[in-house]
C-alpha atoms as a PDB file:
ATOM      1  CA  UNK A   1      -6.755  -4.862 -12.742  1.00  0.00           C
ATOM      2  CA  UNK A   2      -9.476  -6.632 -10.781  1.00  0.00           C
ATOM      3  CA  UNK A   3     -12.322  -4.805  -9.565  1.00  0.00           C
ATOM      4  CA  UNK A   4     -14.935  -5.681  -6.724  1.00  0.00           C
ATOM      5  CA  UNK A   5     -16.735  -3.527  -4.488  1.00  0.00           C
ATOM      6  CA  UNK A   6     -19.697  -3.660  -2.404  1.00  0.00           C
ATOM      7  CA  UNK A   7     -22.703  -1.696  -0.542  1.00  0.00           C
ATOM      8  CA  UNK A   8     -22.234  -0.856   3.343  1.00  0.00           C
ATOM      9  CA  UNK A   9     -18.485  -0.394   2.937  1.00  0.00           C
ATOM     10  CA  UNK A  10     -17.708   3.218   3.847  1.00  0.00           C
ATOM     11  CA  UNK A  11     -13.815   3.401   3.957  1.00  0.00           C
ATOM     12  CA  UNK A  12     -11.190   2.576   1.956  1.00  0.00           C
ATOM     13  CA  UNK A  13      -7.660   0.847   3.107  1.00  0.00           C
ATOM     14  CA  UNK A  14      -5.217   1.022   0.266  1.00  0.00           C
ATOM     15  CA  UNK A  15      -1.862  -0.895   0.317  1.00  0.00           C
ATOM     16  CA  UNK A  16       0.482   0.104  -1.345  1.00  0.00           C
ATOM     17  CA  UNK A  17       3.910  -2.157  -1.794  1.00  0.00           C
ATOM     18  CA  UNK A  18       6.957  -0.307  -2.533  1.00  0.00           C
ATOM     19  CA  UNK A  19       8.106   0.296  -5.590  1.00  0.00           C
ATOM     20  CA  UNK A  20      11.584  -1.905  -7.181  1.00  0.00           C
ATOM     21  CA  UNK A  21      14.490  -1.656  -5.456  1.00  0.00           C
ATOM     22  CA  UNK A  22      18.263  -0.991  -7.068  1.00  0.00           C
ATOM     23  CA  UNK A  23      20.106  -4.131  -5.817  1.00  0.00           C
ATOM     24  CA  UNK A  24      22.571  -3.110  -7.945  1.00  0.00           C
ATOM     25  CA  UNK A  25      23.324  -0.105  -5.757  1.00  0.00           C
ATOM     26  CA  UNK A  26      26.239   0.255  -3.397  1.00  0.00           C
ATOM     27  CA  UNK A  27      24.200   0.194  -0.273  1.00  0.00           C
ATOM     28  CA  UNK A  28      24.614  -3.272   1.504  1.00  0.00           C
ATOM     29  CA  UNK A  29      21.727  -1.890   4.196  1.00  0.00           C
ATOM     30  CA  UNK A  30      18.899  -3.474   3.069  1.00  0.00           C
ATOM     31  CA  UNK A  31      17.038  -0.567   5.354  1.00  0.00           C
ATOM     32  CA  UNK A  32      19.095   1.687   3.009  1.00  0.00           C
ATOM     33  CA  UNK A  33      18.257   0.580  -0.754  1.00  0.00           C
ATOM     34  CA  UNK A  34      16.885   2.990  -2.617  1.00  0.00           C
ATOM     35  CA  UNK A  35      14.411   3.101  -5.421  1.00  0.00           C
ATOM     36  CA  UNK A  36      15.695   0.868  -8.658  1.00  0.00           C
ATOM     37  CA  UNK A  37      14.989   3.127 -12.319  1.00  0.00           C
ATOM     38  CA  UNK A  38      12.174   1.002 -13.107  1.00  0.00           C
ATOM     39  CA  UNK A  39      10.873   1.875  -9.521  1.00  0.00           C
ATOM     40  CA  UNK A  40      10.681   4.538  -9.937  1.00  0.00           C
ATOM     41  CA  UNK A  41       9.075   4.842 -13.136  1.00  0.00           C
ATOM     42  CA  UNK A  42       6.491   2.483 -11.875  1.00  0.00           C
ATOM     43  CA  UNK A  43       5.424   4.707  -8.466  1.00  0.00           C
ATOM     44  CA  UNK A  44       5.205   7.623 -11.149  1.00  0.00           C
ATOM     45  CA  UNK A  45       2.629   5.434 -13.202  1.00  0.00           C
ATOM     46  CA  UNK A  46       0.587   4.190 -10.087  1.00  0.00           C
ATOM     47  CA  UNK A  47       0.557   7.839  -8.638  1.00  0.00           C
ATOM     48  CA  UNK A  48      -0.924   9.211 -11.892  1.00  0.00           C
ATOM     49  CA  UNK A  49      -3.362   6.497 -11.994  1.00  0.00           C
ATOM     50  CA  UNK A  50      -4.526   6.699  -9.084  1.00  0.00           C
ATOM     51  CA  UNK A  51      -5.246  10.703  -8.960  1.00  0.00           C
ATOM     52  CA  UNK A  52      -6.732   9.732 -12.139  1.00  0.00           C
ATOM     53  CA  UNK A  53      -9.229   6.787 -10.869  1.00  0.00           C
ATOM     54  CA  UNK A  54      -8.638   6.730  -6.903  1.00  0.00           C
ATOM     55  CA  UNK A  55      -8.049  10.403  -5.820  1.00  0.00           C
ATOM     56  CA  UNK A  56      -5.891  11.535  -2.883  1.00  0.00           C
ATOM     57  CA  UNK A  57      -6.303   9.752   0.655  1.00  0.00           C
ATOM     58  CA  UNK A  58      -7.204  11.323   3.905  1.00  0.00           C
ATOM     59  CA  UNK A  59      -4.082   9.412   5.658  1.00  0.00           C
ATOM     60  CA  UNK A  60      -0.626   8.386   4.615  1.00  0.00           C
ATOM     61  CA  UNK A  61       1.338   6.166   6.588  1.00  0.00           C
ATOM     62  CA  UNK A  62       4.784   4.340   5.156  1.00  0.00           C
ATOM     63  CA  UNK A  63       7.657   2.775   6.409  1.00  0.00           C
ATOM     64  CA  UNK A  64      10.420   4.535   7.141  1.00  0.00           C
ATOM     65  CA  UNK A  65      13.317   2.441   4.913  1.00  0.00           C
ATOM     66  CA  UNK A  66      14.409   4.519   1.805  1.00  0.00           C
ATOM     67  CA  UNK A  67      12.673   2.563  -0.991  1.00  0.00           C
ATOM     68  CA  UNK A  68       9.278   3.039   0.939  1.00  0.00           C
ATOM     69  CA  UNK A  69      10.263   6.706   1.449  1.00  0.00           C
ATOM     70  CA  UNK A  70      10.703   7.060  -2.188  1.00  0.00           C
ATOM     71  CA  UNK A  71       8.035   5.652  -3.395  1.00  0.00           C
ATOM     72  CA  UNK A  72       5.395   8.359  -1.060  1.00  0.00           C
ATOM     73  CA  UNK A  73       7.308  11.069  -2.335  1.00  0.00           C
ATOM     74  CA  UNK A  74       6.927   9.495  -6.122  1.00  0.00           C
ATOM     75  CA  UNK A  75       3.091   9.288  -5.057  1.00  0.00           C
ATOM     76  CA  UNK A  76       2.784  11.993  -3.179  1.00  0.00           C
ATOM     77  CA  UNK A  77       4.144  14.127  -5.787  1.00  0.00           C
ATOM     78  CA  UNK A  78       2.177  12.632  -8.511  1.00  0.00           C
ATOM     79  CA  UNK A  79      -1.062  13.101  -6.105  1.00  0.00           C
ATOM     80  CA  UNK A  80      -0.319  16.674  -5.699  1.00  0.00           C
ATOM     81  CA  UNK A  81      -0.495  15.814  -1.941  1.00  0.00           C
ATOM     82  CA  UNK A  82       1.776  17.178   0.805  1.00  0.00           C
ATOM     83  CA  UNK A  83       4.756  14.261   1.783  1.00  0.00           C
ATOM     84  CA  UNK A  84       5.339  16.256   4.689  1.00  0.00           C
ATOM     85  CA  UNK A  85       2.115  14.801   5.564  1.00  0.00           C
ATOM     86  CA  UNK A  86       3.293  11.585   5.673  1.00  0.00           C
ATOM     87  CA  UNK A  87       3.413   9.537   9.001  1.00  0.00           C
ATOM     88  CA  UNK A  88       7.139   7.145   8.510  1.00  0.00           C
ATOM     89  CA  UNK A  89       6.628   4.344  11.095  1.00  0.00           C
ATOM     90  CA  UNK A  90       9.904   2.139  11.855  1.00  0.00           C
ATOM     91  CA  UNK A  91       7.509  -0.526  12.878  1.00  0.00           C
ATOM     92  CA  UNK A  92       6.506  -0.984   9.416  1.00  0.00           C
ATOM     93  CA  UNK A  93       9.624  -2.394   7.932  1.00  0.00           C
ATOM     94  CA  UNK A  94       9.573  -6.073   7.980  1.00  0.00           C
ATOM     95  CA  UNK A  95       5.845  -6.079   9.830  1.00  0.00           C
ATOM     96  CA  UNK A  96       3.798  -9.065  10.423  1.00  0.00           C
ATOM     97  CA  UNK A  97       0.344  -9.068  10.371  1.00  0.00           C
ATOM     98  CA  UNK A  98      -0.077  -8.752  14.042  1.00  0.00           C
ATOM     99  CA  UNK A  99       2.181  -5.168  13.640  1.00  0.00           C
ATOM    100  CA  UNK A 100       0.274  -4.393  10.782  1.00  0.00           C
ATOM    101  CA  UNK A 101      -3.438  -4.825  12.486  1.00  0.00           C
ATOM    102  CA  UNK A 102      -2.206  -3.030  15.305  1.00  0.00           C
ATOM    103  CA  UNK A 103      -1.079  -0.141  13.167  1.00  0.00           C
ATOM    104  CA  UNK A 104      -4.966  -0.101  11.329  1.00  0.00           C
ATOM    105  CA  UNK A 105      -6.329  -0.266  14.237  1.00  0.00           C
ATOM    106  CA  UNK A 106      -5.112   2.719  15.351  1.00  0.00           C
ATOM    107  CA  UNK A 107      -6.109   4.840  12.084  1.00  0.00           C
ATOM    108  CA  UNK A 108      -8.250   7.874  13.399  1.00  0.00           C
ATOM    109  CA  UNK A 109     -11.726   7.678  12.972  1.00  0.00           C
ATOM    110  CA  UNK A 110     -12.053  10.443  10.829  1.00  0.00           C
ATOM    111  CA  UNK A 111     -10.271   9.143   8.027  1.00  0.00           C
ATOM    112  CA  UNK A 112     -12.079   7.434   5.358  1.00  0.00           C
ATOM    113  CA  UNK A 113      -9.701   6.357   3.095  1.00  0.00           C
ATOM    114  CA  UNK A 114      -5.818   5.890   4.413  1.00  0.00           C
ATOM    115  CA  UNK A 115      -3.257   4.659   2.505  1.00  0.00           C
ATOM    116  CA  UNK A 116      -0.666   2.076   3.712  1.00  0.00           C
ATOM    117  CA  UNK A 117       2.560   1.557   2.392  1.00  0.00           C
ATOM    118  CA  UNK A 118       5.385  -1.047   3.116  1.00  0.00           C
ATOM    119  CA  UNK A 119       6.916  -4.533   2.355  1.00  0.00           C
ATOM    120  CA  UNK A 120       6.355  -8.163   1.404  1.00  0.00           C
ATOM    121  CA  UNK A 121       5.672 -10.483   3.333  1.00  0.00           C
ATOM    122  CA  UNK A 122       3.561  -8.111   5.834  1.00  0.00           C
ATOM    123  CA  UNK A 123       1.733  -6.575   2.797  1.00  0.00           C
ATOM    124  CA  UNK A 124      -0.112  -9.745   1.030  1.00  0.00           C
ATOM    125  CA  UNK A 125      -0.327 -11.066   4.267  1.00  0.00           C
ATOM    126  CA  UNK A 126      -2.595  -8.338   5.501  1.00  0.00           C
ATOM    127  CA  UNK A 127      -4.287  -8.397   2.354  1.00  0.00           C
ATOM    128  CA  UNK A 128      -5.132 -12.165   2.689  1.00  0.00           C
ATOM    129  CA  UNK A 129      -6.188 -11.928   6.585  1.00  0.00           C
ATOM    130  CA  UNK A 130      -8.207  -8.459   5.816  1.00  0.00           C
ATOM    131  CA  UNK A 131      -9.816 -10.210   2.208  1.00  0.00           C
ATOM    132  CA  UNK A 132      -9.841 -13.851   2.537  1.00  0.00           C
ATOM    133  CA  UNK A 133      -7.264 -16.308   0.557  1.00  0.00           C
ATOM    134  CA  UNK A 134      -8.913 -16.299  -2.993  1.00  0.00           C
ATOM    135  CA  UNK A 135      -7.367 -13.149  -4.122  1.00  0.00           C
ATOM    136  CA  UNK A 136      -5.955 -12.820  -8.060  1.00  0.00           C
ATOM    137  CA  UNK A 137      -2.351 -13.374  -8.213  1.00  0.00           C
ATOM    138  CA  UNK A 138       0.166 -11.660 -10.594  1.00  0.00           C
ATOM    139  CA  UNK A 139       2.016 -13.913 -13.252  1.00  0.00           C
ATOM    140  CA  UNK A 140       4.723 -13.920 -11.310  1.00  0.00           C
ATOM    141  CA  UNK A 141       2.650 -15.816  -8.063  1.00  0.00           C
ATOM    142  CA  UNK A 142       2.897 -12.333  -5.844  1.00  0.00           C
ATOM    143  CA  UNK A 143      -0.189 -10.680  -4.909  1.00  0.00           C
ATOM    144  CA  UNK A 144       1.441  -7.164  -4.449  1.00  0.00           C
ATOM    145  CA  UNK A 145       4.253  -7.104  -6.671  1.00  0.00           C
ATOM    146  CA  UNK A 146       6.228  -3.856  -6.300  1.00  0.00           C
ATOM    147  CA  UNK A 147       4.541  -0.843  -6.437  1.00  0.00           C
ATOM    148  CA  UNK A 148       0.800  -2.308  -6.931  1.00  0.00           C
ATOM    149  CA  UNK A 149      -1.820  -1.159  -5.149  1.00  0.00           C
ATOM    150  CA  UNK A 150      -4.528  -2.934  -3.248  1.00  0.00           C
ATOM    151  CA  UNK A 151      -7.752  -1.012  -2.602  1.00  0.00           C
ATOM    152  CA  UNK A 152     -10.061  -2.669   0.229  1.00  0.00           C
ATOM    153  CA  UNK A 153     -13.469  -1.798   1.182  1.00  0.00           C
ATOM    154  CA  UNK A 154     -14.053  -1.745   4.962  1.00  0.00           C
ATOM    155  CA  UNK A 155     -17.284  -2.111   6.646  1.00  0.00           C
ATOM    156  CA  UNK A 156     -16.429  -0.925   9.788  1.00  0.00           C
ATOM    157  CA  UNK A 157     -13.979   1.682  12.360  1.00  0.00           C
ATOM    158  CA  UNK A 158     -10.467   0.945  12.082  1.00  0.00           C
ATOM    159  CA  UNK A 159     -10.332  -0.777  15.134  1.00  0.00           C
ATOM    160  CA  UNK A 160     -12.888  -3.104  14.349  1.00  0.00           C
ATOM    161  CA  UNK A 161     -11.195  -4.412  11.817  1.00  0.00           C
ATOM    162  CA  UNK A 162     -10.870  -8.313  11.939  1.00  0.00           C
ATOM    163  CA  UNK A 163      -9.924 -11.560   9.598  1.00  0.00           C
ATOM    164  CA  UNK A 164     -11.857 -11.670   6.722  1.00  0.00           C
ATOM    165  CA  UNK A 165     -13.696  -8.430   7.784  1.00  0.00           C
ATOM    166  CA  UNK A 166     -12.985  -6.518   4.510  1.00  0.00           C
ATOM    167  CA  UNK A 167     -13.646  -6.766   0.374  1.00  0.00           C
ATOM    168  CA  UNK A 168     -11.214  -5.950  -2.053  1.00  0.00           C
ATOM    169  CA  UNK A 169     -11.973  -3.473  -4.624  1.00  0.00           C
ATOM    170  CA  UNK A 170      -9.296  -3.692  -6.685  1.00  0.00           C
ATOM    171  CA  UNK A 171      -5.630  -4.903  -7.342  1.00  0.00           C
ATOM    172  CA  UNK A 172      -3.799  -2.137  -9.841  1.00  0.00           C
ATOM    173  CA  UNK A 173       0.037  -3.204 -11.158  1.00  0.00           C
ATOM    174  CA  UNK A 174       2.498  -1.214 -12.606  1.00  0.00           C
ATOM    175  CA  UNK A 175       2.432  -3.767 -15.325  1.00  0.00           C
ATOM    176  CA  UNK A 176      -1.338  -3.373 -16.012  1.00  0.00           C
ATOM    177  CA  UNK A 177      -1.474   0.814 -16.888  1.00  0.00           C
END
Protein backbone atom coordinates (compact mmCIF):
# COMPACT_ATOMS: atom_id res chain seq x y z
CA UNK A 1 0.00 0.00 0.00
CA UNK A 2 1.39 3.42 -0.88
CA UNK A 3 0.53 6.29 1.10
CA UNK A 4 0.75 10.16 0.28
CA UNK A 5 -1.31 12.88 1.39
CA UNK A 6 -1.12 16.49 1.65
CA UNK A 7 -2.35 19.90 3.45
CA UNK A 8 -5.22 22.01 1.63
CA UNK A 9 -6.86 18.87 0.26
CA UNK A 10 -10.36 18.71 1.76
CA UNK A 11 -12.13 15.81 -0.15
CA UNK A 12 -11.52 12.55 -0.92
CA UNK A 13 -12.26 10.68 -4.49
CA UNK A 14 -11.88 6.98 -4.04
CA UNK A 15 -11.84 4.54 -7.04
CA UNK A 16 -12.65 1.64 -6.65
CA UNK A 17 -12.12 -1.17 -9.63
CA UNK A 18 -14.34 -4.05 -9.54
CA UNK A 19 -13.64 -6.92 -8.04
CA UNK A 20 -12.57 -10.50 -10.38
CA UNK A 21 -14.84 -11.61 -12.63
CA UNK A 22 -16.01 -15.56 -13.21
CA UNK A 23 -15.07 -16.02 -16.92
CA UNK A 24 -15.71 -19.31 -16.32
CA UNK A 25 -19.41 -18.61 -15.91
CA UNK A 26 -22.11 -19.32 -18.44
CA UNK A 27 -22.89 -15.74 -19.17
CA UNK A 28 -21.40 -14.76 -22.66
CA UNK A 29 -22.69 -10.88 -21.77
CA UNK A 30 -19.77 -9.38 -20.77
CA UNK A 31 -22.39 -6.62 -19.16
CA UNK A 32 -23.67 -9.80 -17.41
CA UNK A 33 -20.51 -11.54 -15.65
CA UNK A 34 -20.78 -11.81 -12.33
CA UNK A 35 -18.38 -11.74 -9.46
CA UNK A 36 -15.52 -14.71 -9.80
CA UNK A 37 -14.99 -16.64 -5.93
CA UNK A 38 -11.85 -14.91 -5.48
CA UNK A 39 -13.87 -11.64 -6.22
CA UNK A 40 -15.56 -11.88 -4.13
CA UNK A 41 -13.45 -12.74 -1.35
CA UNK A 42 -11.30 -9.85 -2.30
CA UNK A 43 -14.33 -6.93 -2.17
CA UNK A 44 -15.01 -8.63 1.36
CA UNK A 45 -11.24 -7.90 2.34
CA UNK A 46 -11.13 -4.27 0.83
CA UNK A 47 -14.61 -3.48 2.47
CA UNK A 48 -13.32 -4.51 5.92
CA UNK A 49 -10.25 -2.60 5.41
CA UNK A 50 -11.47 0.16 4.53
CA UNK A 51 -14.23 0.61 7.48
CA UNK A 52 -11.23 -0.27 9.34
CA UNK A 53 -8.69 2.58 7.95
CA UNK A 54 -10.98 4.70 5.43
CA UNK A 55 -14.53 4.79 6.97
CA UNK A 56 -17.80 4.99 5.01
CA UNK A 57 -18.17 7.67 2.09
CA UNK A 58 -20.69 10.39 1.80
CA UNK A 59 -21.45 9.23 -2.02
CA UNK A 60 -21.53 5.97 -3.87
CA UNK A 61 -21.71 5.85 -7.43
CA UNK A 62 -20.99 2.38 -9.59
CA UNK A 63 -21.64 1.07 -12.77
CA UNK A 64 -24.46 -0.64 -13.41
CA UNK A 65 -22.90 -4.20 -15.03
CA UNK A 66 -23.25 -7.13 -12.50
CA UNK A 67 -19.61 -7.53 -11.37
CA UNK A 68 -19.61 -3.72 -10.41
CA UNK A 69 -23.02 -4.30 -8.75
CA UNK A 70 -21.54 -7.00 -6.73
CA UNK A 71 -18.77 -5.69 -5.65
CA UNK A 72 -20.96 -2.29 -3.81
CA UNK A 73 -23.08 -4.69 -2.28
CA UNK A 74 -19.75 -6.77 -1.04
CA UNK A 75 -18.61 -3.15 0.18
CA UNK A 76 -21.49 -1.83 1.09
CA UNK A 77 -22.26 -4.64 3.26
CA UNK A 78 -18.91 -4.84 4.76
CA UNK A 79 -19.22 -0.84 5.38
CA UNK A 80 -22.40 -1.30 7.16
CA UNK A 81 -23.67 1.31 4.60
CA UNK A 82 -27.06 1.29 2.85
CA UNK A 83 -26.61 -0.22 -1.13
CA UNK A 84 -29.86 1.13 -1.71
CA UNK A 85 -27.93 4.21 -1.52
CA UNK A 86 -26.07 3.53 -4.31
CA UNK A 87 -26.34 5.68 -7.57
CA UNK A 88 -25.81 2.63 -10.77
CA UNK A 89 -24.87 4.81 -13.79
CA UNK A 90 -24.95 2.90 -17.33
CA UNK A 91 -22.53 5.50 -18.45
CA UNK A 92 -19.96 4.05 -16.34
CA UNK A 93 -19.38 0.78 -18.04
CA UNK A 94 -16.64 1.01 -20.48
CA UNK A 95 -16.11 5.05 -19.62
CA UNK A 96 -13.36 7.12 -20.89
CA UNK A 97 -11.93 9.72 -19.12
CA UNK A 98 -13.94 12.40 -20.72
CA UNK A 99 -17.31 10.26 -19.26
CA UNK A 100 -15.61 9.83 -16.21
CA UNK A 101 -14.69 13.78 -15.55
CA UNK A 102 -18.01 14.58 -16.54
CA UNK A 103 -19.50 12.22 -14.01
CA UNK A 104 -16.98 13.99 -11.01
CA UNK A 105 -17.84 16.91 -12.03
CA UNK A 106 -21.15 16.57 -11.28
CA UNK A 107 -20.61 15.13 -7.57
CA UNK A 108 -22.70 17.48 -5.19
CA UNK A 109 -20.92 19.86 -3.33
CA UNK A 110 -21.73 18.60 -0.15
CA UNK A 111 -20.00 15.49 -0.37
CA UNK A 112 -16.58 15.22 0.88
CA UNK A 113 -15.54 11.99 0.21
CA UNK A 114 -17.46 9.90 -2.79
CA UNK A 115 -16.57 6.77 -3.85
CA UNK A 116 -16.33 5.69 -7.54
CA UNK A 117 -16.55 2.40 -8.79
CA UNK A 118 -16.13 0.84 -12.35
CA UNK A 119 -13.75 -0.67 -15.02
CA UNK A 120 -10.31 -0.70 -16.62
CA UNK A 121 -9.32 1.17 -18.87
CA UNK A 122 -11.55 4.29 -17.61
CA UNK A 123 -10.36 3.65 -13.99
CA UNK A 124 -6.31 4.06 -14.19
CA UNK A 125 -6.95 6.37 -16.74
CA UNK A 126 -8.72 8.78 -14.46
CA UNK A 127 -6.33 8.03 -11.91
CA UNK A 128 -3.35 9.06 -14.17
CA UNK A 129 -5.15 12.37 -15.63
CA UNK A 130 -6.52 13.26 -11.88
CA UNK A 131 -2.66 12.23 -10.24
CA UNK A 132 -0.10 12.62 -12.82
CA UNK A 133 1.73 9.49 -14.67
CA UNK A 134 4.27 8.45 -11.87
CA UNK A 135 1.89 6.40 -9.94
CA UNK A 136 3.15 2.77 -8.27
CA UNK A 137 2.18 -0.05 -10.37
CA UNK A 138 1.14 -3.58 -9.20
CA UNK A 139 3.48 -6.61 -10.16
CA UNK A 140 1.36 -7.42 -12.61
CA UNK A 141 1.90 -3.66 -14.61
CA UNK A 142 -1.97 -2.56 -13.64
CA UNK A 143 -2.45 0.32 -11.50
CA UNK A 144 -5.98 -0.78 -10.24
CA UNK A 145 -5.99 -4.36 -10.40
CA UNK A 146 -9.41 -5.77 -9.45
CA UNK A 147 -10.90 -4.71 -6.52
CA UNK A 148 -8.03 -2.11 -5.33
CA UNK A 149 -8.77 0.99 -4.22
CA UNK A 150 -7.35 4.36 -5.08
CA UNK A 151 -7.82 7.14 -2.53
CA UNK A 152 -7.15 10.81 -4.02
CA UNK A 153 -6.92 13.98 -2.24
CA UNK A 154 -8.72 16.87 -3.99
CA UNK A 155 -8.03 20.43 -3.53
CA UNK A 156 -10.92 21.76 -4.91
CA UNK A 157 -15.21 21.44 -5.83
CA UNK A 158 -15.94 18.62 -7.95
CA UNK A 159 -16.32 20.56 -10.84
CA UNK A 160 -13.13 22.11 -10.66
CA UNK A 161 -11.50 19.24 -10.99
CA UNK A 162 -8.78 19.24 -13.81
CA UNK A 163 -5.51 17.15 -15.15
CA UNK A 164 -3.12 16.77 -12.66
CA UNK A 165 -5.36 18.71 -10.17
CA UNK A 166 -5.35 15.97 -7.45
CA UNK A 167 -2.71 13.81 -5.00
CA UNK A 168 -3.02 10.35 -4.36
CA UNK A 169 -3.21 9.16 -0.91
CA UNK A 170 -3.04 5.80 -1.28
CA UNK A 171 -3.28 2.64 -3.57
CA UNK A 172 -4.76 -0.50 -1.29
CA UNK A 173 -4.82 -4.22 -3.21
CA UNK A 174 -6.54 -7.12 -2.34
CA UNK A 175 -3.17 -8.72 -2.50
CA UNK A 176 -1.58 -6.31 0.05
CA UNK A 177 -4.19 -6.95 3.38
Amino acid sequence: MLERGGAGFVRTLMLVRHAKSDWDSDVVDDFARPLAERGRKAAERMGVWMRQRVGIPDYVISSSAVRARETVRILCETLGWDAMQVVYENSLYLADTVELLSLVHGFPDEAKSVMLVGHNPGMEELLVYLCGENLPTAANGKLLPTATLAQIAVADAWRNIRRNSCRLIAITRPKEL
